[in-house]
Protein backbone atom coordinates (compact mmCIF):
# COMPACT_ATOMS: atom_id res chain seq x y z
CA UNK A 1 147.69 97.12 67.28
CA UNK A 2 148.14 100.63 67.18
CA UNK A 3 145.07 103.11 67.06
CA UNK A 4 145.11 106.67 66.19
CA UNK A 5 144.42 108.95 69.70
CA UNK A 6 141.07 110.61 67.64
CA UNK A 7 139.62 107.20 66.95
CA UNK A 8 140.65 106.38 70.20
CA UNK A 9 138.53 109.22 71.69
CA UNK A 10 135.84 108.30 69.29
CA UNK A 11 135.87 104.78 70.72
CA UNK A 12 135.58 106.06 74.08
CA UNK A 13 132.66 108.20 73.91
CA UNK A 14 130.87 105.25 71.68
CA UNK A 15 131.67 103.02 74.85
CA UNK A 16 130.87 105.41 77.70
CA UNK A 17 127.66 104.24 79.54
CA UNK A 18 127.27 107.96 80.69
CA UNK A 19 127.96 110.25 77.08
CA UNK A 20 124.58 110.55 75.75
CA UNK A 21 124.48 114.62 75.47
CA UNK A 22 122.33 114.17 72.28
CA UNK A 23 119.86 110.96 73.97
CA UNK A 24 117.27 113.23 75.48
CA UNK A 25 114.77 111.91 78.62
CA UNK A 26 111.93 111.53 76.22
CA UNK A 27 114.40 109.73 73.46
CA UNK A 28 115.43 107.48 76.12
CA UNK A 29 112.59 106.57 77.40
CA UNK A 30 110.93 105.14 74.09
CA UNK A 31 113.70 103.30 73.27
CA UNK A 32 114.07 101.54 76.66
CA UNK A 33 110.13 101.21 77.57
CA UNK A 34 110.09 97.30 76.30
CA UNK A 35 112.65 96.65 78.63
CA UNK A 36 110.75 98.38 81.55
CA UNK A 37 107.56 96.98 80.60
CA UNK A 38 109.11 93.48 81.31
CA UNK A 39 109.91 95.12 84.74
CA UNK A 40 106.23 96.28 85.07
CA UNK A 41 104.55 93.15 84.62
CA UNK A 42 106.85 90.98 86.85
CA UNK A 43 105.40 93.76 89.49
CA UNK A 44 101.95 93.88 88.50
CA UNK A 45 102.05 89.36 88.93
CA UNK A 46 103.59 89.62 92.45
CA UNK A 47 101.89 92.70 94.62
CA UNK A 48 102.34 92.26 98.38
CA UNK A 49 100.38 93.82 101.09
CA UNK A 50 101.54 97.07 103.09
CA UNK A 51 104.01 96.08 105.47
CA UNK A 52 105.00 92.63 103.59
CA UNK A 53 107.09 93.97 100.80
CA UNK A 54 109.59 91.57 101.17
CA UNK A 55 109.97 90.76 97.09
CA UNK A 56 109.24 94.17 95.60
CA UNK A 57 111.75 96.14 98.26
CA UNK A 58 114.41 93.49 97.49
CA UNK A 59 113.50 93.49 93.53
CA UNK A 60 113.73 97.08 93.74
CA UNK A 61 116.90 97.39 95.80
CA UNK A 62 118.37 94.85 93.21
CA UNK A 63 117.81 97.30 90.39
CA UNK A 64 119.14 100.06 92.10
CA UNK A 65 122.18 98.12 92.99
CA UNK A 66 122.81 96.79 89.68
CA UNK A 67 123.13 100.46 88.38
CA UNK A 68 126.37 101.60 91.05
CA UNK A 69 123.28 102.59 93.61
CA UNK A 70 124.19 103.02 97.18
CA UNK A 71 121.13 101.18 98.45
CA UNK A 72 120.22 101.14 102.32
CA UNK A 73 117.03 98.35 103.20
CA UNK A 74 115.20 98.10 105.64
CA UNK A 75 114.35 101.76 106.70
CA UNK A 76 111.16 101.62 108.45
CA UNK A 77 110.86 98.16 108.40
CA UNK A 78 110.23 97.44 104.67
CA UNK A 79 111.87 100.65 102.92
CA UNK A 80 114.49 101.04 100.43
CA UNK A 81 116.84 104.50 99.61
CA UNK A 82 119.00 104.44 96.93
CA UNK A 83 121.62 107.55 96.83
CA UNK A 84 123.43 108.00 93.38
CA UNK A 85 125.81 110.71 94.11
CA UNK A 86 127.71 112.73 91.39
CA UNK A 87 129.62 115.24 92.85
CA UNK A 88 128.79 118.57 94.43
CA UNK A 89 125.13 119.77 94.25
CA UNK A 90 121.35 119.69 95.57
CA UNK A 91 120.00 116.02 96.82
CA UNK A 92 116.40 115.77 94.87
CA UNK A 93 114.05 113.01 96.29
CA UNK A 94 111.71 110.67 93.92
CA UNK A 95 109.80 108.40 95.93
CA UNK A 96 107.81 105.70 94.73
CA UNK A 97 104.93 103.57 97.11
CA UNK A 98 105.77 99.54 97.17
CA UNK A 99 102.30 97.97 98.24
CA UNK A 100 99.31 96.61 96.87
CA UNK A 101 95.56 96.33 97.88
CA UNK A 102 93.37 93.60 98.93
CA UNK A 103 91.48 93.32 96.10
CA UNK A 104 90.93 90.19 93.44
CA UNK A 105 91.69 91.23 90.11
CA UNK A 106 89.65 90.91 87.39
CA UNK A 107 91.22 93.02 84.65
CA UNK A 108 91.91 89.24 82.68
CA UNK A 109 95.05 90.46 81.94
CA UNK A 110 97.62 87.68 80.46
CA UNK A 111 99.92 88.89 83.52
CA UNK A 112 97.02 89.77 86.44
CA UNK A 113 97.56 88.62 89.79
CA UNK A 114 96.77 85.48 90.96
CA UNK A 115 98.48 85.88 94.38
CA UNK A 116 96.11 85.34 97.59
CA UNK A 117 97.71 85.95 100.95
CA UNK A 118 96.50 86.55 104.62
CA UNK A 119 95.34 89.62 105.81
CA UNK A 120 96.33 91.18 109.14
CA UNK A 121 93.08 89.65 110.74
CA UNK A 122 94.21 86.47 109.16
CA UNK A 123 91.59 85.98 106.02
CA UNK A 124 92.83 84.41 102.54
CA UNK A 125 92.53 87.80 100.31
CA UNK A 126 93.38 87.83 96.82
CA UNK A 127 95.98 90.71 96.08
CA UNK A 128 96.24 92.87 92.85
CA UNK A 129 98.02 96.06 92.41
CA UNK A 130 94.74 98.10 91.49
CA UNK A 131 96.29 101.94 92.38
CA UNK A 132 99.19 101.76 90.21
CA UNK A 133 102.36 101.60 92.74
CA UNK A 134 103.67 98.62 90.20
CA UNK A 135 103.76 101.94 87.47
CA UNK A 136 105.50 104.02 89.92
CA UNK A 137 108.06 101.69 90.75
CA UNK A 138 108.75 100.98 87.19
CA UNK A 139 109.13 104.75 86.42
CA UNK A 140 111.50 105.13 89.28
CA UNK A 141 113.74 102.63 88.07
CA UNK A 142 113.41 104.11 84.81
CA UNK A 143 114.85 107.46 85.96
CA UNK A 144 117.16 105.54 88.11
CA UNK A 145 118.73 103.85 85.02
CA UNK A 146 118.82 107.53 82.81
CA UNK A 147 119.93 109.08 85.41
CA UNK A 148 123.11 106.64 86.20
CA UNK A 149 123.81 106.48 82.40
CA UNK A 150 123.56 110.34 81.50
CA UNK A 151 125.74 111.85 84.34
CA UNK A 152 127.05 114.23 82.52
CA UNK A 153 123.86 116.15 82.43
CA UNK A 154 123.44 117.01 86.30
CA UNK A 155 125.21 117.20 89.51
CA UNK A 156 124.44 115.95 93.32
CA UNK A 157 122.87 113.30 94.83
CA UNK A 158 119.68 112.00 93.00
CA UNK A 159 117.50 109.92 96.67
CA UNK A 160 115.36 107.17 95.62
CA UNK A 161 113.13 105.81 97.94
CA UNK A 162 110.62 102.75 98.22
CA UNK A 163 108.29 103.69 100.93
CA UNK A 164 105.93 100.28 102.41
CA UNK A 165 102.58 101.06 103.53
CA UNK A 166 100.84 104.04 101.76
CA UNK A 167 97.54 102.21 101.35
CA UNK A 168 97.40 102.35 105.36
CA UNK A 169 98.71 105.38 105.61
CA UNK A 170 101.95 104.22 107.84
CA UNK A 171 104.68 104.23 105.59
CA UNK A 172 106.23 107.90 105.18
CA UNK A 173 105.99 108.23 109.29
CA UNK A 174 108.33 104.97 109.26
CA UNK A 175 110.58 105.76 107.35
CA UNK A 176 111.20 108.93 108.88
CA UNK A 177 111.28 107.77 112.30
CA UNK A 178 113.45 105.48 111.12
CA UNK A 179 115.76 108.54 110.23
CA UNK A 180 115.07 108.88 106.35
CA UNK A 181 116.28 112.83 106.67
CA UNK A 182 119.11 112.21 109.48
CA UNK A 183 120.30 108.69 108.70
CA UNK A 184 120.44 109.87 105.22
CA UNK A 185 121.25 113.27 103.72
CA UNK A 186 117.85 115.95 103.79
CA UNK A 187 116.88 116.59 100.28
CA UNK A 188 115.89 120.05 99.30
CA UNK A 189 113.15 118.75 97.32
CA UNK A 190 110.95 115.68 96.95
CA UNK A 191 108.84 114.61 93.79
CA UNK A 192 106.65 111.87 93.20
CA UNK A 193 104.03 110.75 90.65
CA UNK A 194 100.63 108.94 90.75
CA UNK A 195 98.57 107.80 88.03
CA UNK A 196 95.36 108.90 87.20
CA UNK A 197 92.53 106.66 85.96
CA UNK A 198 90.85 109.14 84.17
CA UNK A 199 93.95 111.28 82.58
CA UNK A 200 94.64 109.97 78.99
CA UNK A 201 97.96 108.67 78.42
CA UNK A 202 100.65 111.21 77.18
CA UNK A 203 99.49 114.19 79.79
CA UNK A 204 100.51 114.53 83.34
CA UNK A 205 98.08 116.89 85.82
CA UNK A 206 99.55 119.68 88.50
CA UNK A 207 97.97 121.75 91.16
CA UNK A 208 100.13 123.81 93.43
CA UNK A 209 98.83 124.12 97.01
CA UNK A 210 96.19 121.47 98.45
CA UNK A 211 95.96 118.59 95.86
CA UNK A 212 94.75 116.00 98.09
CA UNK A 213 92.73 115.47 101.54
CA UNK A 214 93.20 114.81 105.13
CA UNK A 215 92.08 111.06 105.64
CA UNK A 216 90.69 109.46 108.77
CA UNK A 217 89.37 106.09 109.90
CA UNK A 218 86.56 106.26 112.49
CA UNK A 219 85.17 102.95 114.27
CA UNK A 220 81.92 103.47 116.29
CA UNK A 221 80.61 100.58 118.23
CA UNK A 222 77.15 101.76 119.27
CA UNK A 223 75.74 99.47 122.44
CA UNK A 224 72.81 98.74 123.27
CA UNK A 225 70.44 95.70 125.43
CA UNK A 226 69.93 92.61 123.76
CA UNK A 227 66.72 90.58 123.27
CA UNK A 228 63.57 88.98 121.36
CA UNK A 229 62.57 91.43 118.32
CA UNK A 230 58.88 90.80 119.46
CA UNK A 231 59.19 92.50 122.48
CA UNK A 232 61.90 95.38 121.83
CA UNK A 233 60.56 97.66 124.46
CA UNK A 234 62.79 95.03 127.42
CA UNK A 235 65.56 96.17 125.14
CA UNK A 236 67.94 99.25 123.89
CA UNK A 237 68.60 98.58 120.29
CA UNK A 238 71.88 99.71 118.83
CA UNK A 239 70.99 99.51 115.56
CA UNK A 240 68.35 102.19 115.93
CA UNK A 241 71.05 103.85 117.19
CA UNK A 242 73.39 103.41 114.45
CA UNK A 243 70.11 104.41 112.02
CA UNK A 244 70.09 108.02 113.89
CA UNK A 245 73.27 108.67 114.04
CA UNK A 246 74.02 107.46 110.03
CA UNK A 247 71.74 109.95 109.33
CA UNK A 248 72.77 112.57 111.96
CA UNK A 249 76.30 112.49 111.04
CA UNK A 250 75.60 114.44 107.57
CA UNK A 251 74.91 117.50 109.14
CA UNK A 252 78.11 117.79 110.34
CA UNK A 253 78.63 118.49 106.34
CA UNK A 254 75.13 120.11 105.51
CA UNK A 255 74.69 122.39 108.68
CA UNK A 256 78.13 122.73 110.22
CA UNK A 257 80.77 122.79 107.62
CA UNK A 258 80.80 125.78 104.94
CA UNK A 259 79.40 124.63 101.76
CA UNK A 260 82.85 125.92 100.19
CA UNK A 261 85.26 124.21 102.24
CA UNK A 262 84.72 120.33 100.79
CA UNK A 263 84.17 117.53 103.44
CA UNK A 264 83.26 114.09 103.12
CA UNK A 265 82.11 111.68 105.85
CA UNK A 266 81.50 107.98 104.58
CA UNK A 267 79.38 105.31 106.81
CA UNK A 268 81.64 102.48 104.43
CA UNK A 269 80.17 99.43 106.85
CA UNK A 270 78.13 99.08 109.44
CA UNK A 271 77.30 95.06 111.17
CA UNK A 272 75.02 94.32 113.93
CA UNK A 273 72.95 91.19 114.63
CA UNK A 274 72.86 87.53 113.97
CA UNK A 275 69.03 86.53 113.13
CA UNK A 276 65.67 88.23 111.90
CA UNK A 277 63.82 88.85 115.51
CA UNK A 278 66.85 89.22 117.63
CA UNK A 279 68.05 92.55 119.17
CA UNK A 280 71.13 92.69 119.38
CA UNK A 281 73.56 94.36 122.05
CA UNK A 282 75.80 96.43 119.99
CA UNK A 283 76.42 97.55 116.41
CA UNK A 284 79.72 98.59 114.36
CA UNK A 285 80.04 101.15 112.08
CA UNK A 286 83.29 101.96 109.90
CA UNK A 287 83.67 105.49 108.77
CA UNK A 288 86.29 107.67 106.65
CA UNK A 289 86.55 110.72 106.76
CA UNK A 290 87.69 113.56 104.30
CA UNK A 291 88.97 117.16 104.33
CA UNK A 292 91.36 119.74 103.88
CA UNK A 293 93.12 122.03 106.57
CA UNK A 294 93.92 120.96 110.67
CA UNK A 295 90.74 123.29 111.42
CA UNK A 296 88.01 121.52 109.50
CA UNK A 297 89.77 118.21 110.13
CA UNK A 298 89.43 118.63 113.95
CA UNK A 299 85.75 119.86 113.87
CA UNK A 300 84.63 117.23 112.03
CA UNK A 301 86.09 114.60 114.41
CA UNK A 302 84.93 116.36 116.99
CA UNK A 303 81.51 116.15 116.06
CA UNK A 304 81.26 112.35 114.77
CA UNK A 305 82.33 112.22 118.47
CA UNK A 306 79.26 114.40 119.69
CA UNK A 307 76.90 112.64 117.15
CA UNK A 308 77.29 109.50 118.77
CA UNK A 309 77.67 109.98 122.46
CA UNK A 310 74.22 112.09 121.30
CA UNK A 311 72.44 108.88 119.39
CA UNK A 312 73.47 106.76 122.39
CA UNK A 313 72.15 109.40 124.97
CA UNK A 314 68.90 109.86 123.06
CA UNK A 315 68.41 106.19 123.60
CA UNK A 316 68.93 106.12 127.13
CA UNK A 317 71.64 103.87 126.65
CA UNK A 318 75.89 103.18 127.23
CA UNK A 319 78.43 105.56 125.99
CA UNK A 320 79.68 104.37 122.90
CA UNK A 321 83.32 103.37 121.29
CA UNK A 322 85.13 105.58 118.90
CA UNK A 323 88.55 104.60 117.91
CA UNK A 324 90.23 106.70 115.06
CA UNK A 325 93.11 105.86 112.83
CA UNK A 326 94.98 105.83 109.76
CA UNK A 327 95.52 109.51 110.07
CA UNK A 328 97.01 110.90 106.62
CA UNK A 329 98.01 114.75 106.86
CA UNK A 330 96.34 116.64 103.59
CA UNK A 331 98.78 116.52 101.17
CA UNK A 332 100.24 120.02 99.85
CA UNK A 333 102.35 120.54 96.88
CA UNK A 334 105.31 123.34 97.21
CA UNK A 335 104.25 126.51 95.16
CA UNK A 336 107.82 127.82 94.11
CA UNK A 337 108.40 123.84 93.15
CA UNK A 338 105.39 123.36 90.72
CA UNK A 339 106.45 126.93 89.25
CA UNK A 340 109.68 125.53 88.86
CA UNK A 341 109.09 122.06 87.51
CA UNK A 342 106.13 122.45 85.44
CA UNK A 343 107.92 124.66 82.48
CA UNK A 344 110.12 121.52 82.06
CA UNK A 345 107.25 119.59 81.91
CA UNK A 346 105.44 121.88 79.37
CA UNK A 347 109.41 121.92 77.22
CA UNK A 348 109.37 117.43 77.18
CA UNK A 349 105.76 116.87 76.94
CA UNK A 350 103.91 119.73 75.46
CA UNK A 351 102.02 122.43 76.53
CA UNK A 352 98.79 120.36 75.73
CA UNK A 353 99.81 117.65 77.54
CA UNK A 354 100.24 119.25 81.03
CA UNK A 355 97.14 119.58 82.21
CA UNK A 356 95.88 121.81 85.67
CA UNK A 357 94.44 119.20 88.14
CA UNK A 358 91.14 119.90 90.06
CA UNK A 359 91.96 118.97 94.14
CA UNK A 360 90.80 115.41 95.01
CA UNK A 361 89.33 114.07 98.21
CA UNK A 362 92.11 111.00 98.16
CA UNK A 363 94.68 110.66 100.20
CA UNK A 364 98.41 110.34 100.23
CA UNK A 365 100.83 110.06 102.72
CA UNK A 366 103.98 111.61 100.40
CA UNK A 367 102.46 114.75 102.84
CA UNK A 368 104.51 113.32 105.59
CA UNK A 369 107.89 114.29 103.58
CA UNK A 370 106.04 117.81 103.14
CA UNK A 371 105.23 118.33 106.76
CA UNK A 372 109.03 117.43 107.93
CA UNK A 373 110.20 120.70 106.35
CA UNK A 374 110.71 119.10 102.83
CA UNK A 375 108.93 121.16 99.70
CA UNK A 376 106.99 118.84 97.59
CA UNK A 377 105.33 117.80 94.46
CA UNK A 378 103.60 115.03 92.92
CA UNK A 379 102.05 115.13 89.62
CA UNK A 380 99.19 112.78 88.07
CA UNK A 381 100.28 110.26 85.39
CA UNK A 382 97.97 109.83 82.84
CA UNK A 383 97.24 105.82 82.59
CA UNK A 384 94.53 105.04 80.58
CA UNK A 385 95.04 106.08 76.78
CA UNK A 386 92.63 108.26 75.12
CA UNK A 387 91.02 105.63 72.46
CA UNK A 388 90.20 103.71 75.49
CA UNK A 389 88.51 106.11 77.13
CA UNK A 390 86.59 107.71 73.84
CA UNK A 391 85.16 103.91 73.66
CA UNK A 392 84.07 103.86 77.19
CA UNK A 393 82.36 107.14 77.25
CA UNK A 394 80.56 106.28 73.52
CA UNK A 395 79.52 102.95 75.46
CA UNK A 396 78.14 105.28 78.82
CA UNK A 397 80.66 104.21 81.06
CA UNK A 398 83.00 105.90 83.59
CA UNK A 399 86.53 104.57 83.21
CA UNK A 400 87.48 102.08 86.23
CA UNK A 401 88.84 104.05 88.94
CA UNK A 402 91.94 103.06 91.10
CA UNK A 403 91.18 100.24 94.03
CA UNK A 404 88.87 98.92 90.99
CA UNK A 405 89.42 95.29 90.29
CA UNK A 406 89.13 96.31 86.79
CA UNK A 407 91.26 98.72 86.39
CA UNK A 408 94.62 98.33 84.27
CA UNK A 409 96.83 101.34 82.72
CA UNK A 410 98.17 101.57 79.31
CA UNK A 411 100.99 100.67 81.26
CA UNK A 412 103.51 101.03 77.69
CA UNK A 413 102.50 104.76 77.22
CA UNK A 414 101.71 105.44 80.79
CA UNK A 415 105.53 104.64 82.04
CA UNK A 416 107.07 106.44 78.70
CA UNK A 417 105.59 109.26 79.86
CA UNK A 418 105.84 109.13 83.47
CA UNK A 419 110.03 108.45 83.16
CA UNK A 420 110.28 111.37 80.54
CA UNK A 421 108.89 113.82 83.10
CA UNK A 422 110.22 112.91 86.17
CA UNK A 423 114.03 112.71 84.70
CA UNK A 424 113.73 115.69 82.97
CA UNK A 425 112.92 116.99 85.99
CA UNK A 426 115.53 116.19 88.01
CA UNK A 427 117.91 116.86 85.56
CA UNK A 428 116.98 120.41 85.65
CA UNK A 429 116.63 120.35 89.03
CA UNK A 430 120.23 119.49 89.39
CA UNK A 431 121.76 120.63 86.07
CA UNK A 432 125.54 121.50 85.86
């Protein structure tokens, strides 16, 4: 059968996955969000622990793949980068976190978690993705699938990676030990998004500079002289100890730290003893710690270390231990980046709808990609829409926050949103 060459032409671009001049990000992204929802939930069901992403990586490495994604697994241990490439121009990063939390969920969702798994010390925990990485993975495979279909809107290489491990803070140094800038090609910028539990649905939040703080683990095991609680002078009780130096360690904040550089120190556990009139011969105490710059970080540390060699000196009794870890560098975003980025934000969302941020005392480690030479930005994602949260403040509540077993997005609106700004985006950052 013959066909006339304009209706052939016609029946091309009607055909052609990637002629959509007219199908904007935010068009695309309502019409598709059923179909990513359905992607959401199966992540939500089936969170893994950091480390043990075995079935999201793969699920997410089969997505990418299914699109004409060059996909690489495995990069620090549990990672997946996806490189779409179309033709000359800048490489942009989005990265997107892959694990869940320990935590049971008791949202009573008709797709929550029922998934229990051992932990690294080898306890049954139940496992529920309560800080939103199942939304961020969603959103990155919603970019990843406008992106691939709407090529002729931008030019380069568009670097999607699933990074293991943020909860413990490990993941980003993997992966680029593992080569994640050599291995691969070095973006010139990477963006990422994270929802926010108090952010109504439809608005995304941006700070440039310092949006989120240095994080450290402290373990103090104070020690002491066991024995009966009737006679406690025979011993050298660690708990005591512990008491002083619980109390002790706020002045490091109060009386050392300038009241307008913000610093948190957190006594999150503390364990000693067995039975009521028994001394015991040591006590453990968990801390984090919070900050912003390497300065107030390292002073801080320094004097949870003085604090308890002091408590354990005042007692007359051993030098303590004091292990730190899961260091997380502040994270910083890139000035000329948010400058860039948030206009396009402002042109697909609305100027009411992009909101300035106040700096949090969470952590992230996306800073990791910052500190090896890489300018950065991640945005908050509103999550929760606004009806929901007008009936929780008539009711006097605060809204859930994330690592809350009740917490749940408006995941519909939440990932709508979340894919129209980060494609748009990249699209401008690599347009033609």
């Amino acid at each position: 059968m013959r066909i006339h060459s304009a209706a052939l032409l016609t029946l091309f671009f009607a055909c052609s996955p990637s002629v959509h001049s007219a199908d904007t990000a935010a068009d695309w992204s309502k019409q598709h969000v059923d179909e990513l929802l359905t992607v959401y939930k199966d992540f939500h069901s089936n969170p893994e622990l950091s480390f043990r992403e075995e079935r999201t990586a793969a699920k997410l490495a089969a997505e990418l793949k299914s699109l004409g994604i060059e996909v690489t697994t495995g990069v620090g241990q549990m990672g997946v980068v996806g490189l779409l490439k179309n033709g000359d121009g800048p490489v942009i990063m989005i990265r997107t976190d892959l694990d869940a939390l320990p935590v049971v969920e008791a949202t009573g969702l008709p797709f929550a978690s029922k998934v229990i798994a051992k932990d690294p010390k080898g306890n049954d925990v139940g496992l529920m993705h309560a800080c939103g990485h199942d939304v961020h993975i969603t959103c990155q495979i919603g970019v990843a699938r406008y992106l691939a279909t709407h090529k002729e809107s931008w030019r380069g290489t568009a670097m999607f990676v699933g990074q293991p491990a943020e909860e413990v803070g490990n993941g980003a140094q993997a992966m680029l030990k593992d080569g994640l800038f050599t291995r691969f090609p070095r973006p010139k910028y990477a963006l990422a998004l994270h929802v926010d539990a108090s952010l109504p649905t439809g608005q995304v939040g941006y700070r440039a500079g310092y949006i989120l703080a240095n994080v450290d683990s402290v373990d103090i095991v104070m020690k002491g002289k066991g024995g009966h609680g009737a006679f406690p002078h025979t011993t050298i009780d660690p708990i005591v100890q512990a008491a002083h130096l619980i109390v002790d360690l706020q002045s490091l904040i109060s009386r050392e730290n300038s009241p307008f550089e913000p610093a948190v120190i957190t006594v999150g556990s503390i364990h000693g003893g067995t039975k009521h009139n028994i001394i015991s011969d040591s006590c453990r105490l968990q801390l984090t710690v919070r900050s912003y710059g390497p300065e107030i970080r390292e002073r801080l540390l320094s004097g949870i270390k003085r604090k308890a060699k002091a408590a354990a000196i005042s007692a007359n009794a051993p030098e303590p231990i004091i292990e730190f870890s899961d260091a997380t560098p502040a994270t910083r975003n890139d000035e000329a980046l948010v400058e860039r980025v948030v206009p396009v934000f402002k042109r697909v969302l609305g100027d009411k709808n992009v909101i300035p941020s106040e700096p949090s005392m969470g952590g992230e480690d996306f800073s990791e990609y910052g500190l090896a030479g890489v300018p950065i930005f991640m945005f908050r994602l509103g999550s929760v829409n606004a009806e929901r949260l007008a009936e929780m403040k008539k009711d006097g509540k605060t809204p859930p926050s994330l690592h809350s077993p009740f917490y749940y997005p408006d995941a519909k609106e939440a990932i709508t949103t979340g894919v129209t700004a980060m494609a748009a985006a990249l699209v401008d950052l690599m347009a033609k």
